[in-house]
N, C-alpha and C. Protein backbone atom coordinates (compact mmCIF):
# COMPACT_ATOMS: atom_id res chain seq x y z
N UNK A 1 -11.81 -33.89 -21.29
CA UNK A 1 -11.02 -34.07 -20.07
C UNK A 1 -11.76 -33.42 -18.88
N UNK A 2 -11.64 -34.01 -17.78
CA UNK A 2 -12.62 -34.11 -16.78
C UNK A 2 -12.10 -32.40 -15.75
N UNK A 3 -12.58 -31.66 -15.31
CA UNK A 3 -11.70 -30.44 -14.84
C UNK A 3 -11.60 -31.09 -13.10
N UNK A 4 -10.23 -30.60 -13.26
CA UNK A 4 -9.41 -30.97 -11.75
C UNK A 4 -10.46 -30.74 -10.41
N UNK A 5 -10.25 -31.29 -9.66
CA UNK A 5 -11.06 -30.32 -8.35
C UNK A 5 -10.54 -31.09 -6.81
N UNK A 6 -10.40 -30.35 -5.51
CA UNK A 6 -10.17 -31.36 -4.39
C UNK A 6 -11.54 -31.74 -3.89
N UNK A 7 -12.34 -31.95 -4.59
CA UNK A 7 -13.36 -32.52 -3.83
C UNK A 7 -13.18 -33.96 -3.43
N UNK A 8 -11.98 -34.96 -4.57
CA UNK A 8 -12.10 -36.05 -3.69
C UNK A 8 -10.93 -36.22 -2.31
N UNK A 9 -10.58 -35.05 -2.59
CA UNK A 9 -9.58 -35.22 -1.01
C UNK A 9 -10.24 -34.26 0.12
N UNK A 10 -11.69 -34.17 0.12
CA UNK A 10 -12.30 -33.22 1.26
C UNK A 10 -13.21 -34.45 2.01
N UNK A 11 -12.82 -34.52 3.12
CA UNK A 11 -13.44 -35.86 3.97
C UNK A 11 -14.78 -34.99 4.55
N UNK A 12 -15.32 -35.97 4.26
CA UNK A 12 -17.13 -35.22 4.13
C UNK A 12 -17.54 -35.41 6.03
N UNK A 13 -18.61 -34.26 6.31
CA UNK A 13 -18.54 -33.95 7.71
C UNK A 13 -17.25 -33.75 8.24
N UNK A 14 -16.10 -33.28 7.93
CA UNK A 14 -15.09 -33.21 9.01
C UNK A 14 -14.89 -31.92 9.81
N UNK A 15 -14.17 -31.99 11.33
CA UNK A 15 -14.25 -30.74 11.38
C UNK A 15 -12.67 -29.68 10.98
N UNK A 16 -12.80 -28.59 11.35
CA UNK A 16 -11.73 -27.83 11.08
C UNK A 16 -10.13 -28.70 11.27
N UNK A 17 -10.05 -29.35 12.24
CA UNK A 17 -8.70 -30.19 12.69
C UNK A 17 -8.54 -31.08 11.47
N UNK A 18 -9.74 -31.82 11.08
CA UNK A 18 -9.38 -32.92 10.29
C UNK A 18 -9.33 -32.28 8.49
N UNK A 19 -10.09 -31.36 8.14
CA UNK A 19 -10.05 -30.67 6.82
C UNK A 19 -8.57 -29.87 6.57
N UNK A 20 -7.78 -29.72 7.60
CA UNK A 20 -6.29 -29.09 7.81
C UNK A 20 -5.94 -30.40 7.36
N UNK A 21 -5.89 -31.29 8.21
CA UNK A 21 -5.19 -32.28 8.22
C UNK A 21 -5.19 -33.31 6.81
N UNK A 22 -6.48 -33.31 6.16
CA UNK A 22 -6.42 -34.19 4.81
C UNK A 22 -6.34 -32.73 3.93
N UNK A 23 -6.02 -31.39 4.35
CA UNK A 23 -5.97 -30.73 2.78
C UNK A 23 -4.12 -30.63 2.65
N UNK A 24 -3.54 -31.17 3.53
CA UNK A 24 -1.92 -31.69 3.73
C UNK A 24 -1.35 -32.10 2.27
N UNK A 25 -2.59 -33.53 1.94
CA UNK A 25 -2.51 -34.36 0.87
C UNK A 25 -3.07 -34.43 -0.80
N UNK A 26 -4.05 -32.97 -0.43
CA UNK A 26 -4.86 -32.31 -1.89
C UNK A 26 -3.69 -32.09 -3.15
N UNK A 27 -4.27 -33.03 -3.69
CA UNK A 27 -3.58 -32.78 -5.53
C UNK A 27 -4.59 -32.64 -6.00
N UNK A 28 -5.82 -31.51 -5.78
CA UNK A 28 -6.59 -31.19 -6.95
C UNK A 28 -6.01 -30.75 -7.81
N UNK A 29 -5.38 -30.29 -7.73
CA UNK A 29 -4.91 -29.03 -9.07
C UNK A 29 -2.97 -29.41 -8.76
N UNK A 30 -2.39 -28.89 -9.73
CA UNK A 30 -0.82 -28.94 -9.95
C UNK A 30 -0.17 -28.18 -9.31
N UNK A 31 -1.01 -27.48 -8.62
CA UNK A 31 0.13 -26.29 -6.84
C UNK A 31 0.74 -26.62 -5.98
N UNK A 32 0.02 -27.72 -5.73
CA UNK A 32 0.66 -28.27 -4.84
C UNK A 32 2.76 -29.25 -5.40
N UNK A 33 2.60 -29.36 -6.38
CA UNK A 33 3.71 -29.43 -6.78
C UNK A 33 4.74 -28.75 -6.37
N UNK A 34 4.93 -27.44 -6.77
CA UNK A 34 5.88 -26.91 -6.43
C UNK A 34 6.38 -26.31 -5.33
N UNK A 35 4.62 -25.95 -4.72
CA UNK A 35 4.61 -25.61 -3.44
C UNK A 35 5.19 -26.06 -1.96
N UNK A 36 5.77 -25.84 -1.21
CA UNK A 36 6.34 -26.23 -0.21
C UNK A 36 5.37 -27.10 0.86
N UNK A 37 4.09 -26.57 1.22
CA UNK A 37 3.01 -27.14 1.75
C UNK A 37 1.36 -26.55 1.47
N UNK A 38 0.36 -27.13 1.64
CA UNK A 38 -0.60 -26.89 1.62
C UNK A 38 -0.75 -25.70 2.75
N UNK A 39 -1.52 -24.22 2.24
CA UNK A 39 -1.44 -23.13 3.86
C UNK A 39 -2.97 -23.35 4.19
N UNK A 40 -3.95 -24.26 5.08
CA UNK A 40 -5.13 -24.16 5.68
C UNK A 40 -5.64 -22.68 5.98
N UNK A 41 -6.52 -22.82 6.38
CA UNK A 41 -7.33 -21.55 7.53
C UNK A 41 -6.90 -21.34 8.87
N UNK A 42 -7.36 -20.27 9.44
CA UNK A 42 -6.99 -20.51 11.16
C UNK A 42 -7.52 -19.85 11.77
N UNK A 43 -7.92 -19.70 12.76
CA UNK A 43 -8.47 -18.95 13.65
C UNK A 43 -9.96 -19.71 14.45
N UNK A 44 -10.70 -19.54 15.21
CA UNK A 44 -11.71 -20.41 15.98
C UNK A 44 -12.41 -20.60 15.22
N UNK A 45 -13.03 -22.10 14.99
CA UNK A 45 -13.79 -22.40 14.64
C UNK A 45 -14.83 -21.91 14.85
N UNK A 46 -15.81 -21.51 15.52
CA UNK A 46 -17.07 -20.49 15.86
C UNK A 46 -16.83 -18.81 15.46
N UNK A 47 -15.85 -18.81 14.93
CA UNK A 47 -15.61 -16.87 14.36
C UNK A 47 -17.12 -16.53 13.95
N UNK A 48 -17.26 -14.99 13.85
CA UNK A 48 -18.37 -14.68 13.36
C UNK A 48 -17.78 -13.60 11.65
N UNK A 49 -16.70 -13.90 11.96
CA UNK A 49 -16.16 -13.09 10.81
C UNK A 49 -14.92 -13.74 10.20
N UNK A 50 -15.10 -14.11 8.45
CA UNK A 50 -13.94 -15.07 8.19
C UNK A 50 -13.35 -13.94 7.17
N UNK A 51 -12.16 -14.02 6.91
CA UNK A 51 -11.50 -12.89 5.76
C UNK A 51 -10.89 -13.86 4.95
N UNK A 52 -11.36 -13.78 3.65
CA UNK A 52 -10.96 -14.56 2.89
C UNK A 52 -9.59 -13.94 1.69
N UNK A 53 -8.82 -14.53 1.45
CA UNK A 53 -7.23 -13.60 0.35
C UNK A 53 -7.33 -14.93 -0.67
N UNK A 54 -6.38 -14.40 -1.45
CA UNK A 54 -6.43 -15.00 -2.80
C UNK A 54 -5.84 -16.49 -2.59
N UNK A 55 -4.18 -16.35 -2.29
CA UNK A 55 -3.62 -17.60 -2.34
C UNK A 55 -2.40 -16.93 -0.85
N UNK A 56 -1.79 -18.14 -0.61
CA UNK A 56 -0.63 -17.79 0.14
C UNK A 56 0.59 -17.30 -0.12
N UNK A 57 1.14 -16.44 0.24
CA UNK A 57 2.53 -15.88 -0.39
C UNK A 57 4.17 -16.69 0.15
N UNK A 58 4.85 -15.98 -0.92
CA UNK A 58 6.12 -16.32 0.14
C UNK A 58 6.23 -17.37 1.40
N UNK A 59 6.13 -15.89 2.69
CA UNK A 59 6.10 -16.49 3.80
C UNK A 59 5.29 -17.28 4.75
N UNK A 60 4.09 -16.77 3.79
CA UNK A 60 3.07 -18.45 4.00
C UNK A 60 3.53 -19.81 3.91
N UNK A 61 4.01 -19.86 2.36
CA UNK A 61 3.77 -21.05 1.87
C UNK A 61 5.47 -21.78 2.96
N UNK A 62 6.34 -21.08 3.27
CA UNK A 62 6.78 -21.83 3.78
C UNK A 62 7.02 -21.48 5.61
N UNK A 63 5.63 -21.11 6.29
CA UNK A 63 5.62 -21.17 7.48
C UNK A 63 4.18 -22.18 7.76
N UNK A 64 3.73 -22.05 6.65
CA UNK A 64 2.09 -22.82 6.47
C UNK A 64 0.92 -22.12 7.57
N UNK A 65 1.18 -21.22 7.69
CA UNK A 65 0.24 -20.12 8.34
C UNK A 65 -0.59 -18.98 7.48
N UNK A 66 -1.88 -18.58 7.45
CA UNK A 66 -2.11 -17.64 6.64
C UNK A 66 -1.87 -16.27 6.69
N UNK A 67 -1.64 -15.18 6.02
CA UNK A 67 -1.24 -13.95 6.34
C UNK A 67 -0.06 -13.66 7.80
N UNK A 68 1.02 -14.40 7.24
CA UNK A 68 2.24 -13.86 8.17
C UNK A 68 3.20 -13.26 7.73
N UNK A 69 3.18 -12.68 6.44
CA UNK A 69 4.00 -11.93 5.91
C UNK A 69 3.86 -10.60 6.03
N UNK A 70 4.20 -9.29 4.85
CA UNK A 70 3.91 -8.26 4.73
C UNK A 70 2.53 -8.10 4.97
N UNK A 71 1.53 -8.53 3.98
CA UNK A 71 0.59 -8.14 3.69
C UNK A 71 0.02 -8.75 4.97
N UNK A 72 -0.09 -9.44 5.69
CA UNK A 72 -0.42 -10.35 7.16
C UNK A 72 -0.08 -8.72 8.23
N UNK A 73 0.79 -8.34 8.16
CA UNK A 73 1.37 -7.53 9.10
C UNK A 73 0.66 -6.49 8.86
N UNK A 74 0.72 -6.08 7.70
CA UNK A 74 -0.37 -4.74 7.35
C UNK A 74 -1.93 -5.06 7.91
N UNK A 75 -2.32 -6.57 7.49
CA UNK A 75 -3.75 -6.59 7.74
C UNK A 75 -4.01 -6.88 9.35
N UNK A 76 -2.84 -6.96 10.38
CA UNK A 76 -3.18 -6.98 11.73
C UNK A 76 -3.07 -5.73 12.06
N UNK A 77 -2.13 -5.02 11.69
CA UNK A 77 -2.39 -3.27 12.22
C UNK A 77 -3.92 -2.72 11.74
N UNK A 78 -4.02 -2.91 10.34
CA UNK A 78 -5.74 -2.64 10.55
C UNK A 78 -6.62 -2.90 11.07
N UNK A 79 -6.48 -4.02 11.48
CA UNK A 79 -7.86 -4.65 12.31
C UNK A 79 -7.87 -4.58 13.29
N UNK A 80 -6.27 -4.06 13.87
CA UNK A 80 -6.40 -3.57 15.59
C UNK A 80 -7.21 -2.40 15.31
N UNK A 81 -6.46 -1.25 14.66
CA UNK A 81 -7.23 -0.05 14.47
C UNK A 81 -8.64 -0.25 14.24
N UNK A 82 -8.80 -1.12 13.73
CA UNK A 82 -10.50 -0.98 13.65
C UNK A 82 -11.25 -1.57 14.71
N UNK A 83 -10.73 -1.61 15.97
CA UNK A 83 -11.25 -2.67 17.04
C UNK A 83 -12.02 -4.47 16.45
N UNK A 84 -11.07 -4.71 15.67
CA UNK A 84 -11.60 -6.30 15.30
C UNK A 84 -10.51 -6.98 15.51
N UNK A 85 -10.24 -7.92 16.59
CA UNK A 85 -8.93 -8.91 16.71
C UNK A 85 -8.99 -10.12 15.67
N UNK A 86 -7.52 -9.61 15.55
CA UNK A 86 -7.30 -10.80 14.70
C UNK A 86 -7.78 -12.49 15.56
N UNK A 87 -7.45 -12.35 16.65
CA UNK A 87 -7.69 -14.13 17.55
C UNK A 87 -8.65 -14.32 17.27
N UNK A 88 -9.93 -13.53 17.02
CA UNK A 88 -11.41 -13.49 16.77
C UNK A 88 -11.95 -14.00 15.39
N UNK A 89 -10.92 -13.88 14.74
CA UNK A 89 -11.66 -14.16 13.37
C UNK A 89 -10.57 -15.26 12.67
N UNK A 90 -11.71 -15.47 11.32
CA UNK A 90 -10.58 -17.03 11.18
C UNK A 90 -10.75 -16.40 9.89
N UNK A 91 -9.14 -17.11 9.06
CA UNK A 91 -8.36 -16.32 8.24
C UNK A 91 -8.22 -17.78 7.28
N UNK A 92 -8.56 -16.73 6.10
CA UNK A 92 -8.06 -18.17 4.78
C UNK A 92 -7.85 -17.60 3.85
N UNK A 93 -7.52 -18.45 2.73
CA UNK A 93 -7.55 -18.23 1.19
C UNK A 93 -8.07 -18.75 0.42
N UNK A 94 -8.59 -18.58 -1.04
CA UNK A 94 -9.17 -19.29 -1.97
C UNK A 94 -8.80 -20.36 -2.73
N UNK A 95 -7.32 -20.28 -2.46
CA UNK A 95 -6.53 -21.89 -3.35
C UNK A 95 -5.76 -21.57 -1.71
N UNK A 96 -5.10 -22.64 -1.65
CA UNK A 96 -4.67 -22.90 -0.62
C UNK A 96 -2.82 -23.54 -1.12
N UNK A 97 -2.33 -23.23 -2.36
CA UNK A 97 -1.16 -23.57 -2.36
C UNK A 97 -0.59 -22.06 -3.33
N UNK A 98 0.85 -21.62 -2.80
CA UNK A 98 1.73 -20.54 -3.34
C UNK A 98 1.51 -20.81 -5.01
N UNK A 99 1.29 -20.35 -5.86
CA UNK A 99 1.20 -20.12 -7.39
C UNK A 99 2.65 -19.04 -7.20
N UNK A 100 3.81 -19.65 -8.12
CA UNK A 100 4.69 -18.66 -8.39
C UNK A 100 5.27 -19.02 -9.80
N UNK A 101 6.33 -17.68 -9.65
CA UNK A 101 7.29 -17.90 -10.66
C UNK A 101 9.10 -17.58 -10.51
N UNK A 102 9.90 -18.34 -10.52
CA UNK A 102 11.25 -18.62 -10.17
C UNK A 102 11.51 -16.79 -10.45
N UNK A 103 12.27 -15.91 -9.81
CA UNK A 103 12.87 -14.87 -10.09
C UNK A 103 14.29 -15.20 -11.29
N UNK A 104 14.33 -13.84 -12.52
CA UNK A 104 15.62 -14.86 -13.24
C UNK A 104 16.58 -15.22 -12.59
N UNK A 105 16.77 -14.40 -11.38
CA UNK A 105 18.10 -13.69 -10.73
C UNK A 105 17.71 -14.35 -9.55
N UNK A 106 18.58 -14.68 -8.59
CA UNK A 106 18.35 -15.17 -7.21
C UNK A 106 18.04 -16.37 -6.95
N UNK A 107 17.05 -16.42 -5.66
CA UNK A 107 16.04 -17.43 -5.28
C UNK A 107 14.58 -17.02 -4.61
N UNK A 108 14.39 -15.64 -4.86
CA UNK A 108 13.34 -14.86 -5.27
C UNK A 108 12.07 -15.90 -5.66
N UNK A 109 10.78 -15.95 -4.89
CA UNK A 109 9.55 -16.33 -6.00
C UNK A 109 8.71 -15.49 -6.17
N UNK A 110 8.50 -15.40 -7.36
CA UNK A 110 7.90 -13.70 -7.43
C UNK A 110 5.81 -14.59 -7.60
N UNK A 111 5.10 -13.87 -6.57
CA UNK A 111 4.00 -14.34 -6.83
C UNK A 111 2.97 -14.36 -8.17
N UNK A 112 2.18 -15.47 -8.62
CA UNK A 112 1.80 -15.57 -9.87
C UNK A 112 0.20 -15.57 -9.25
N UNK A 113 -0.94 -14.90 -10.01
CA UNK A 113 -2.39 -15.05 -9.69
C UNK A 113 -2.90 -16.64 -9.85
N UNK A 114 -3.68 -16.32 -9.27
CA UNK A 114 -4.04 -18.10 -9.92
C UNK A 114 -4.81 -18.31 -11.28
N UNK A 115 -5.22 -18.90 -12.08
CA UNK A 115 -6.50 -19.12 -12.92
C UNK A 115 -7.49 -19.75 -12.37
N UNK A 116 -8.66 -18.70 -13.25
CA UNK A 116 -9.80 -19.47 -12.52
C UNK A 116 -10.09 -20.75 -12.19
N UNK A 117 -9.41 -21.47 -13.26
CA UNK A 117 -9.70 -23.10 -12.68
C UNK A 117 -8.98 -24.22 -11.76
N UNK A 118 -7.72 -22.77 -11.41
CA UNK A 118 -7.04 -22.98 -10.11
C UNK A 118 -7.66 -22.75 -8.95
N UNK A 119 -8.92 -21.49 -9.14
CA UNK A 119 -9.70 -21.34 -8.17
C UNK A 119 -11.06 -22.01 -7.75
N UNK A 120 -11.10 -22.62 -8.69
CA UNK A 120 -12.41 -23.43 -9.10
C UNK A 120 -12.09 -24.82 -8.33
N UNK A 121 -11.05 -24.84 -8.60
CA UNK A 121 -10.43 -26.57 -8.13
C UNK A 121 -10.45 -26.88 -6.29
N UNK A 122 -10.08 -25.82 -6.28
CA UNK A 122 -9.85 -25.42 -4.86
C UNK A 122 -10.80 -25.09 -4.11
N UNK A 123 -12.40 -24.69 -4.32
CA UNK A 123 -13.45 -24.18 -4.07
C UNK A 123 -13.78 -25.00 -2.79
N UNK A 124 -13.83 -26.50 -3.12
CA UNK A 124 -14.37 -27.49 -2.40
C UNK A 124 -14.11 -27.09 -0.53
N UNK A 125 -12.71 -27.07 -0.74
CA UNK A 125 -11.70 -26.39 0.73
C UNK A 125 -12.71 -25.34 1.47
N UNK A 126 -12.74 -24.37 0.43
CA UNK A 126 -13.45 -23.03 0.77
C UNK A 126 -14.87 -23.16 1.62
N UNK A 127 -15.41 -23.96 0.82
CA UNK A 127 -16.69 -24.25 0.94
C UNK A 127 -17.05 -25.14 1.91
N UNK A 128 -15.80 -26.12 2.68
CA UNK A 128 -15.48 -27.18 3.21
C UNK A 128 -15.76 -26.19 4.99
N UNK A 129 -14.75 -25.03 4.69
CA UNK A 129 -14.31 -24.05 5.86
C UNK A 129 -15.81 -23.46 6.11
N UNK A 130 -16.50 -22.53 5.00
CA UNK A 130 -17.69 -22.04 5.09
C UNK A 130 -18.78 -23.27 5.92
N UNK A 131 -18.90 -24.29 5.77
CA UNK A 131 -20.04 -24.83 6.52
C UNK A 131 -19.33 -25.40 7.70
N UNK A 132 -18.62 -25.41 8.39
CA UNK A 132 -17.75 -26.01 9.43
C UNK A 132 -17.84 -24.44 10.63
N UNK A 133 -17.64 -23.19 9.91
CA UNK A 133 -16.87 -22.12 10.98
C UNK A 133 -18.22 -21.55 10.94
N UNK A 134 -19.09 -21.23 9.96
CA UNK A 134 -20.76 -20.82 10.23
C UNK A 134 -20.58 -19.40 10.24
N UNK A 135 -20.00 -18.28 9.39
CA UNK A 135 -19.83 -17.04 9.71
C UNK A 135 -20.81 -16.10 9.84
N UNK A 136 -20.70 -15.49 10.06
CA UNK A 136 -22.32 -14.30 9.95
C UNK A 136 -21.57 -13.43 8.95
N UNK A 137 -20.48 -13.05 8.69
CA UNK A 137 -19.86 -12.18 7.73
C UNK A 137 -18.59 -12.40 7.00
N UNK A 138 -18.74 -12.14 5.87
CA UNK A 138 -17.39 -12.88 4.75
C UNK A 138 -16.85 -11.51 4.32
N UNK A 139 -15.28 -11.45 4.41
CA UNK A 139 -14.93 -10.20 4.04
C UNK A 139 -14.25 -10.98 2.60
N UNK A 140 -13.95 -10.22 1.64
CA UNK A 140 -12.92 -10.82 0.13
C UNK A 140 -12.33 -9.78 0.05
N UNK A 141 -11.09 -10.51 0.82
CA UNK A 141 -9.67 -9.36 0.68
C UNK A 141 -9.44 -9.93 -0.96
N UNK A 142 -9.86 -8.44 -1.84
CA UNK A 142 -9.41 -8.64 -3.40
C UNK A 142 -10.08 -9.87 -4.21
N UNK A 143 -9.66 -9.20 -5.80
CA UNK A 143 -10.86 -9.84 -6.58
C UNK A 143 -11.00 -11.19 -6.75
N UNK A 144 -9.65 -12.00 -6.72
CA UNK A 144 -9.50 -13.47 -6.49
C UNK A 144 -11.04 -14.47 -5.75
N UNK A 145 -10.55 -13.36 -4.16
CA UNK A 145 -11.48 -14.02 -3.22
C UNK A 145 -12.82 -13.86 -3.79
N UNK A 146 -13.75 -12.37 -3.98
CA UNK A 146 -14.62 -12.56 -4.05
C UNK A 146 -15.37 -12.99 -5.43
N UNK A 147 -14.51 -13.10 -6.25
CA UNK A 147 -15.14 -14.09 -7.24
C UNK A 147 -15.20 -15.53 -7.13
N UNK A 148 -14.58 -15.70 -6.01
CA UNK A 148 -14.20 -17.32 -5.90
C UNK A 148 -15.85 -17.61 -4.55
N UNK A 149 -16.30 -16.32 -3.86
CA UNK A 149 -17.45 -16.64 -3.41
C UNK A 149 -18.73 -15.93 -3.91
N UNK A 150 -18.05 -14.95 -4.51
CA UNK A 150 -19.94 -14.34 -5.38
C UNK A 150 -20.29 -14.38 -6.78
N UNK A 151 -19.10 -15.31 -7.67
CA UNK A 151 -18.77 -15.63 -8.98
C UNK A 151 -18.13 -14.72 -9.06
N UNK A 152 -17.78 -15.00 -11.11
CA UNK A 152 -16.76 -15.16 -11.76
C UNK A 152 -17.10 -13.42 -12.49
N UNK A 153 -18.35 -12.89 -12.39
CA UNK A 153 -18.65 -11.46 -13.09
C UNK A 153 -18.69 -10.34 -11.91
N UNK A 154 -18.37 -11.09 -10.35
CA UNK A 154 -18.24 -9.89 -9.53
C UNK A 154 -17.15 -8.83 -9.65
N UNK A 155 -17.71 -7.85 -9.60
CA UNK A 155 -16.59 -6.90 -9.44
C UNK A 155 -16.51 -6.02 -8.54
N UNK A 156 -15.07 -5.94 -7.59
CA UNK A 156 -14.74 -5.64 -6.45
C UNK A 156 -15.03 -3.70 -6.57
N UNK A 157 -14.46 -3.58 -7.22
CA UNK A 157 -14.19 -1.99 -8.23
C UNK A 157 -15.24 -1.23 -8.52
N UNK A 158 -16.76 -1.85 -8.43
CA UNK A 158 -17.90 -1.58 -8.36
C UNK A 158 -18.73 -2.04 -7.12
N UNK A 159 -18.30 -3.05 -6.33
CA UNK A 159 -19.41 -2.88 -5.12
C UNK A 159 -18.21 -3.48 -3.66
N UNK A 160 -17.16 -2.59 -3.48
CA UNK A 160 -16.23 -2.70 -2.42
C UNK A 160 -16.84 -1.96 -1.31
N UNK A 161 -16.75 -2.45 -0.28
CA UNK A 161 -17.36 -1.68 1.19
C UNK A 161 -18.74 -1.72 1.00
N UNK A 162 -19.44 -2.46 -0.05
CA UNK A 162 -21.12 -2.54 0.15
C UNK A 162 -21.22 -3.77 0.89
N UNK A 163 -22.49 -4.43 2.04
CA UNK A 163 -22.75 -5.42 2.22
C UNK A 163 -23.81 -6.03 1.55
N UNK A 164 -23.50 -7.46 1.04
CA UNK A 164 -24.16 -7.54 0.10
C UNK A 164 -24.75 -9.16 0.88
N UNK A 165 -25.96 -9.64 0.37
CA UNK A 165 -26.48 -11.37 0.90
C UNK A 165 -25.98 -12.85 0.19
N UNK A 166 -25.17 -13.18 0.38
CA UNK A 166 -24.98 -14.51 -0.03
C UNK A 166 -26.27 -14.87 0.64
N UNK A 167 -26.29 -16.65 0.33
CA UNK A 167 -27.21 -17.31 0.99
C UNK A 167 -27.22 -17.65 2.33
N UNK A 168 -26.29 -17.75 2.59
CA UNK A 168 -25.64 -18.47 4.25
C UNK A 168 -25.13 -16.64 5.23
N UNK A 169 -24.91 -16.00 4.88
CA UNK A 169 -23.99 -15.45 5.27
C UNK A 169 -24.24 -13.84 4.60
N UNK A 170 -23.15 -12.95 5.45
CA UNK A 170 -23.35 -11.36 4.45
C UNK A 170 -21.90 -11.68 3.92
N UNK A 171 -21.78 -10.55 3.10
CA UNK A 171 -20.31 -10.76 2.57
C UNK A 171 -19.88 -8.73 2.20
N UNK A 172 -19.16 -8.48 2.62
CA UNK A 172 -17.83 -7.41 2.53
C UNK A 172 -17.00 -7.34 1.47
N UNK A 173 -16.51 -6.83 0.20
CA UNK A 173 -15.40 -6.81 -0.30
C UNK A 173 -14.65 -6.00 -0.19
N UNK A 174 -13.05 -5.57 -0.09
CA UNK A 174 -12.35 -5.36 -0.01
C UNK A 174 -10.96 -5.15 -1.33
N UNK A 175 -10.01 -4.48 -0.96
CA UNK A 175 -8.93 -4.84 -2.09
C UNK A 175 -7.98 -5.50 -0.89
N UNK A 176 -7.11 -6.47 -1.86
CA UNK A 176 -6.20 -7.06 -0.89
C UNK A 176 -5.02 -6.24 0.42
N UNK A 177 -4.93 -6.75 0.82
CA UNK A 177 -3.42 -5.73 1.61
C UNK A 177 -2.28 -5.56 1.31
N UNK A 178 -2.08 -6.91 0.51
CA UNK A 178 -0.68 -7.10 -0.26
C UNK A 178 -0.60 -5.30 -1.68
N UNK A 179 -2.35 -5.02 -1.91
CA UNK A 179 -2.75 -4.07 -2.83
C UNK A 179 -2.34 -2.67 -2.00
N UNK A 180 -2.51 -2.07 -0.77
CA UNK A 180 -2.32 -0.85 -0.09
C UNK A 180 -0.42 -1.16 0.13
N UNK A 181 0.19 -2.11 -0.10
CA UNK A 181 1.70 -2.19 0.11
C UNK A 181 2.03 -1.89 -1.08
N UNK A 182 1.43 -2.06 -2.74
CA UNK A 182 1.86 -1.56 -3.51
C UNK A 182 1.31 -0.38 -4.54
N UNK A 183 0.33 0.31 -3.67
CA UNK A 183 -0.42 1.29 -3.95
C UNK A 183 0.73 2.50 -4.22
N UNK A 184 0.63 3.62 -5.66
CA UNK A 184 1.32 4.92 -5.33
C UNK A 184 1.33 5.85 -4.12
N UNK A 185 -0.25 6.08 -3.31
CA UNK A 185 0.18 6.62 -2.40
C UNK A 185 -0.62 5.91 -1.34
N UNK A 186 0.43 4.85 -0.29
CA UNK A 186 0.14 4.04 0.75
C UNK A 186 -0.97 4.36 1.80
N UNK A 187 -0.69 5.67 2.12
CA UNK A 187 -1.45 6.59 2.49
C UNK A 187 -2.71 6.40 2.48
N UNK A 188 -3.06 6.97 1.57
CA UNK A 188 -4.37 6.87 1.20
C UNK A 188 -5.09 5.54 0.70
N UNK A 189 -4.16 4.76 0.51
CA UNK A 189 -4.76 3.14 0.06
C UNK A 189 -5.00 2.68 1.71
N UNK A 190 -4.40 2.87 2.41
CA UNK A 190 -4.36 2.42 3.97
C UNK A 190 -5.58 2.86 4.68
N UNK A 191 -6.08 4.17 4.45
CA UNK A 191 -7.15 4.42 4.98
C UNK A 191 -8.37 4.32 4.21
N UNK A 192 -8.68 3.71 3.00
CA UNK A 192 -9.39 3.91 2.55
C UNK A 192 -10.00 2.07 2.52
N UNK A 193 -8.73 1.42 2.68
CA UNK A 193 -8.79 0.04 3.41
C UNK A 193 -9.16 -0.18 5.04
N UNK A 194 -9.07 1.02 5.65
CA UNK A 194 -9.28 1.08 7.52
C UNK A 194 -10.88 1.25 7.01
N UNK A 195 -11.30 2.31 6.17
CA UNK A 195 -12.78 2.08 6.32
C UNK A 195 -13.72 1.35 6.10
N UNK A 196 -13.18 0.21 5.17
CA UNK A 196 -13.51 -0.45 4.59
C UNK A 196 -13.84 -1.69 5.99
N UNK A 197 -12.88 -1.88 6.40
CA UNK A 197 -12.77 -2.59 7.61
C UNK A 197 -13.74 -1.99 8.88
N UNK A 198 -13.78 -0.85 9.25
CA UNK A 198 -14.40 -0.30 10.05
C UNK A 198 -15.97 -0.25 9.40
N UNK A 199 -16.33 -0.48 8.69
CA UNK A 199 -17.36 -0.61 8.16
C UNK A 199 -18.21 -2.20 8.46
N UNK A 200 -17.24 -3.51 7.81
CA UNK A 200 -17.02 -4.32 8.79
C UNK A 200 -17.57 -4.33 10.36
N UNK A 201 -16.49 -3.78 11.63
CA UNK A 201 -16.58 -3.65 12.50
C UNK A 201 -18.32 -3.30 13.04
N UNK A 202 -18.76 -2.66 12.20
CA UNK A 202 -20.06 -1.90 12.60
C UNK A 202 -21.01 -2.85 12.08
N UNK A 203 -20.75 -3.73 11.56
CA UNK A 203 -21.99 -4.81 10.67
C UNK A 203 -21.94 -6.38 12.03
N UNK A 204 -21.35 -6.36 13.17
CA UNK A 204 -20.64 -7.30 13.92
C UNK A 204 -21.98 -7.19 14.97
C-alpha cells in the first residue's frame, strides 16, 4: 500500500495565497476528517525568520490561524521580550490539521501527537512554504517540528539553542510553548525558552 502524502494537492510554483488556498482541500492523510479546517502559515511572505510547531490546537483548528491560543499567547510575549515581532515572521506547523481525541466527559478535545507518517504526509506543505517565504532562519518549536525538518533521529534534548546548517537555510531548535505552559516550574521553563529565542534574535 502506497504511503499517503499531499503532494498531489500542492499546486506546483504557487505562491503563499494560492498554497493556503488549495491546502483548504488536502486529504493527504485522514486529519483532515475530523478536523474543522485545514490551519495554513502566516505571516509575510519575504520573513527572514519562520517558526515552525507541531500541529494546530484547539483554538487553531477552529479559528484557522496559527498559534492563537495559549501556547500562541505565551509565544508572542516572548518574542516581544526578545525584540523579534511577531508581524515579522511567518508562523506554521508541520501537519497542518488538529490530531485529537474526544474528552470522555464534555466536549473537550484533548490534543493527540501526530505519527510520523502523519508528519511525513504533510511534509510536501512544509516544504511547499520553505521555497515560497526563502528564510535565512528556521526555528522548531519542539520535537515534532524539528524532526519533520532535520529528520526522524534529531534530537531536540541534545542540540536545542545550537545553530545548526540545513541546506537552504540555518535552523534553531527549541521546546514547544504549549511545553513552558506545562512545565513544573513555568518559571524557569519561560526563561530558559526567552534564551533560546534571544539567541535567535542575535543570529538575525
Amino acid at each position: 500500500m502506497a504511503a499517503r502524502s499531499a503532494a498531489p494537492f500542492v499546486p506546483a510554483g504557487a505562491d503563499l495565497a494560492a498554497l493556503r488556498a488549495a491546502a483548504r482541500r488536502c486529504e493527504g492523510c485522514d486529519l483532515y476528517k475530523p478536523a474543522t479546517q485545514t490551519v495554513f502559515g502566516a505571516g509575510p511572505p519575504d520573513a527572514r525568520l519562520m517558526l515552525v510547531g507541531e500541529q494546530p490546537g484547539d483554538q487553531e483548528d477552529r479559528a484557522g490561524e496559527p498559534f492563537v491560543g495559549p501556547a500562541g499567547k505565551l509565544l508572542d510575549r516572548a518574542l516581544a521580550e526578545a525584540d523579534l515581532l511577531r508581524e515579522g515572521v511567518y508562523v506554521t506547523n508541520a501537519v497542518k490539521h488538529f490530531k485529537f481525541v474526544p474528552a470522555e466527559r464534555g466536549k473537550r478535545r484533548i490534543h493527540k501527537t501526530p505519527a510520523r507518517g502523519e508528519v511525513v504526509a504533510c511534509l510536501p506543505w512544509l516544504h511547499a512554504e520553505l521555497s515560497e517565504v526563502r528564510p535565512d532562519l528556521v526555528v522548531c518549536l519542539g520535537a515534532t517540528a524539528a524532526k519533520a525538518i532535520m529528520g526522524p533521529d534529531y534530537k531536540v534534548t541534545e542540540r536545542r539553542g545550537k545553530v545548526e546548517q540545513a541546506p537552504d537555510f540555518r535552523v534553531i531548535s527549541t521546546v514547544h510553548p504549549s511545553a513552558v505552559l506545562r512545565a513544573p516550574d513555568r518559571d524557569e521553563a519561560y526563561a530558559a525558552f526567552l534564551a533560546d529565542l534571544r539567541t535567535v534574535r542575535d543570529q538575525l
